[in-house]
Protein backbone atom coordinates (compact mmCIF):
# COMPACT_ATOMS: atom_id res chain seq x y z
CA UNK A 1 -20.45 -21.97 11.85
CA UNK A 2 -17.53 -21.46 14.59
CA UNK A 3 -18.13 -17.32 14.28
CA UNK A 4 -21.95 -17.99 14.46
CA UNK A 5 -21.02 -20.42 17.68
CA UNK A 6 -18.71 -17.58 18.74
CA UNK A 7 -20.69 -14.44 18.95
CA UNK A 8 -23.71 -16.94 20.22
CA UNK A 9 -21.43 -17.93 22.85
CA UNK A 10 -18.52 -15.87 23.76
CA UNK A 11 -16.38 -18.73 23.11
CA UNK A 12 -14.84 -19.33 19.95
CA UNK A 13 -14.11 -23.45 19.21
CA UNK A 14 -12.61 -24.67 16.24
CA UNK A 15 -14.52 -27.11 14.19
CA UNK A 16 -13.05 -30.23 12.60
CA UNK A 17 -12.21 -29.75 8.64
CA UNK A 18 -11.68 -32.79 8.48
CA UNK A 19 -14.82 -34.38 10.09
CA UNK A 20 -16.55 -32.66 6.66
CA UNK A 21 -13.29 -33.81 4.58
CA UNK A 22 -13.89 -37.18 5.49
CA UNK A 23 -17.88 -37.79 6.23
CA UNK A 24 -19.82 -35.55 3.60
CA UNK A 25 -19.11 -37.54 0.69
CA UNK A 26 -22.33 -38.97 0.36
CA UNK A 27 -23.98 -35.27 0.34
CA UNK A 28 -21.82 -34.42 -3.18
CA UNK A 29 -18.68 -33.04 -1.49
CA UNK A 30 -15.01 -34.66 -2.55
CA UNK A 31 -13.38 -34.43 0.24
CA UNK A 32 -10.02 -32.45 -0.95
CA UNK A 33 -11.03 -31.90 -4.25
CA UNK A 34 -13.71 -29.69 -3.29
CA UNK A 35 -17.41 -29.50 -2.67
CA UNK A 36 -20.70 -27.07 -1.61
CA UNK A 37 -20.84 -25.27 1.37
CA UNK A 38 -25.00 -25.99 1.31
CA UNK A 39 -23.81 -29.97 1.51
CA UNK A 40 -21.70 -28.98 4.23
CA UNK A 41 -24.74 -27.74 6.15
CA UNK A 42 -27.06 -30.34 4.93
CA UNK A 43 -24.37 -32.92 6.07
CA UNK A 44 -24.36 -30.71 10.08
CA UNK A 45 -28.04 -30.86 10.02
CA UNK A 46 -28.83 -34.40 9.28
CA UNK A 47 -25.91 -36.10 11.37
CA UNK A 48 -26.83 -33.61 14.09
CA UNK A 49 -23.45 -32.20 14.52
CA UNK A 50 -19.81 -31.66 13.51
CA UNK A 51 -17.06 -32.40 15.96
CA UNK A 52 -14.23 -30.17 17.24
CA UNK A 53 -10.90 -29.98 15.65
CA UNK A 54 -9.53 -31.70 19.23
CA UNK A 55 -11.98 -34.83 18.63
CA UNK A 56 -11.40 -34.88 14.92
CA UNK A 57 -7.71 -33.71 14.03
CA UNK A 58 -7.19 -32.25 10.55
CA UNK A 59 -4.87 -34.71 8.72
CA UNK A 60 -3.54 -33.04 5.44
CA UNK A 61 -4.27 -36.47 3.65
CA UNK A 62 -5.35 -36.21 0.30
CA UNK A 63 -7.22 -38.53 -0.94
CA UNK A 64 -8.04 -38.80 -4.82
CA UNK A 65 -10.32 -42.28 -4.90
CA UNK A 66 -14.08 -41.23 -3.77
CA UNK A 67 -14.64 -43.03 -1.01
CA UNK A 68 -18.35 -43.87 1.06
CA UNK A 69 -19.01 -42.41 4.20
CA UNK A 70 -18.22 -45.63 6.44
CA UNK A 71 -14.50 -46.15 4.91
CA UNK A 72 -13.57 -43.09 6.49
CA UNK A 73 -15.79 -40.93 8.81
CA UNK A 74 -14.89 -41.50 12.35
CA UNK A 75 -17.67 -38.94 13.28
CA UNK A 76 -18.80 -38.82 17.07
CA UNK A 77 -22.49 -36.85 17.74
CA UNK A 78 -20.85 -34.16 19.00
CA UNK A 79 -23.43 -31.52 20.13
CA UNK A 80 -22.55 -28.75 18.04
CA UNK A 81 -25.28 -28.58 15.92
CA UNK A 82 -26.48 -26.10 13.01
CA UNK A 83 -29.98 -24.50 13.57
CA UNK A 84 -30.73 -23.04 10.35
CA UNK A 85 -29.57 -21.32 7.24
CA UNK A 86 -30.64 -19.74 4.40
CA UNK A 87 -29.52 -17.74 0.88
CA UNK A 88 -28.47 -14.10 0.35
CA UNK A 89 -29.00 -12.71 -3.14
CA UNK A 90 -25.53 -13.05 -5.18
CA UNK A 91 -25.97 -10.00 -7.27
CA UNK A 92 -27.58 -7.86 -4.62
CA UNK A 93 -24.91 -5.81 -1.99
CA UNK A 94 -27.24 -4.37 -0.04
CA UNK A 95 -28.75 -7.64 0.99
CA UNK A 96 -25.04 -8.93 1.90
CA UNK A 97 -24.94 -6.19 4.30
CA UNK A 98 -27.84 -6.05 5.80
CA UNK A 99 -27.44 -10.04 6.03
CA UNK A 100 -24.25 -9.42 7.93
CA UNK A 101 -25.43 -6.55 9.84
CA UNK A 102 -28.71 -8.45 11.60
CA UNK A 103 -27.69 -12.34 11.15
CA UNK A 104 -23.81 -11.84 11.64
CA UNK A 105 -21.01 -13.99 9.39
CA UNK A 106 -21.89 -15.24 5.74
CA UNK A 107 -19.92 -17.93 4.13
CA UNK A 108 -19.18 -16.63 0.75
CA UNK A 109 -18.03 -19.56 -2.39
CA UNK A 110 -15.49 -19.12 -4.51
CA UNK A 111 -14.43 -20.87 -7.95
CA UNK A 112 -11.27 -22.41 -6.80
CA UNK A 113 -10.41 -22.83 -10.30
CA UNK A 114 -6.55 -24.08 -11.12
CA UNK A 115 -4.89 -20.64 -11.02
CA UNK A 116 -6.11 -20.50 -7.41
CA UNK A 117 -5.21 -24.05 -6.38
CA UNK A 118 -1.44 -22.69 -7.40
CA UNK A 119 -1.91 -19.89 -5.50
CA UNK A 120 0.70 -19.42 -2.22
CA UNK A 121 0.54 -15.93 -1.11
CA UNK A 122 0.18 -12.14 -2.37
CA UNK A 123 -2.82 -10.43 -3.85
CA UNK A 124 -4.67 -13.08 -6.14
CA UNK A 125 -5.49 -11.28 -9.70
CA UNK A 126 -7.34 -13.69 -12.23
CA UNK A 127 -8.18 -12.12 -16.01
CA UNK A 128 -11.01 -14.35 -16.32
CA UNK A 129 -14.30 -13.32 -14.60
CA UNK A 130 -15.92 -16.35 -13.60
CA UNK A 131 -20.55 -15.76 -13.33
CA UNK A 132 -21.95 -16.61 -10.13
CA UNK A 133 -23.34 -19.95 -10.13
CA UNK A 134 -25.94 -19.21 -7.47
């Protein structure tokens, strides 16, 4: 969303992680412990909006108890909105590219599984090849 904004705009702004951290909870994301990018945008599109990191610091709070929207979104309609989205074929390279070519950046998910979450820095080899869930 900010490189979208960027390009769009010629201005990039930082976007609040944890305005999605702390509000899309009720769209199947777990705040720290992980979530969807597609409730992510689902979340953007029906609150029309995510703020900027400057209204809505990142913490570094983890939080392990699931908690509803109102215990701890402090969102405020800010007016950067997402317009649309859509899905690029997992298992097909050429769409990638010509995704990225005439729409511009993807966002791309990952397993995070527990070798990753230990993860600190270096080149990041796993033995296990995880299938695409998509």
């Amino acid at each position: 969303m900010e490189s979208q904004y960027a390009i769009n705009n010629n201005k990039l702004t930082s976007l609040s992680e944890q305005n999605i951290i702390d509000c899309s909870w009720n769209y199947g994301n777990n705040g720290c412990s992980g979530g969807l990018m597609g409730n992510v945008f689902e979340y953007v599109k029906v609150n029309n909006g995510i703020d900027t990191e400057e209204m809505y610091p990142y913490e570094g709070e983890v939080f392990f108890l699931i908690k509803s929207k109102d215990e701890t979104c402090r969102y405020k309609r800010n007016p950067f909105t997402l317009t649309g989205q859509g899905m690029v074929d997992s298992e097909n390279e050429t769409a990638l590219m010509v995704a990225v070519a005439t729409i511009g950046p993807i966002s791309v998910g990952i397993n995070a599984n527990s070798d990753f979450m230990q993860y600190e820095s270096g080149m990041f080899s796993e033995k296990v090849i995880f299938r695409n869930f998509h």
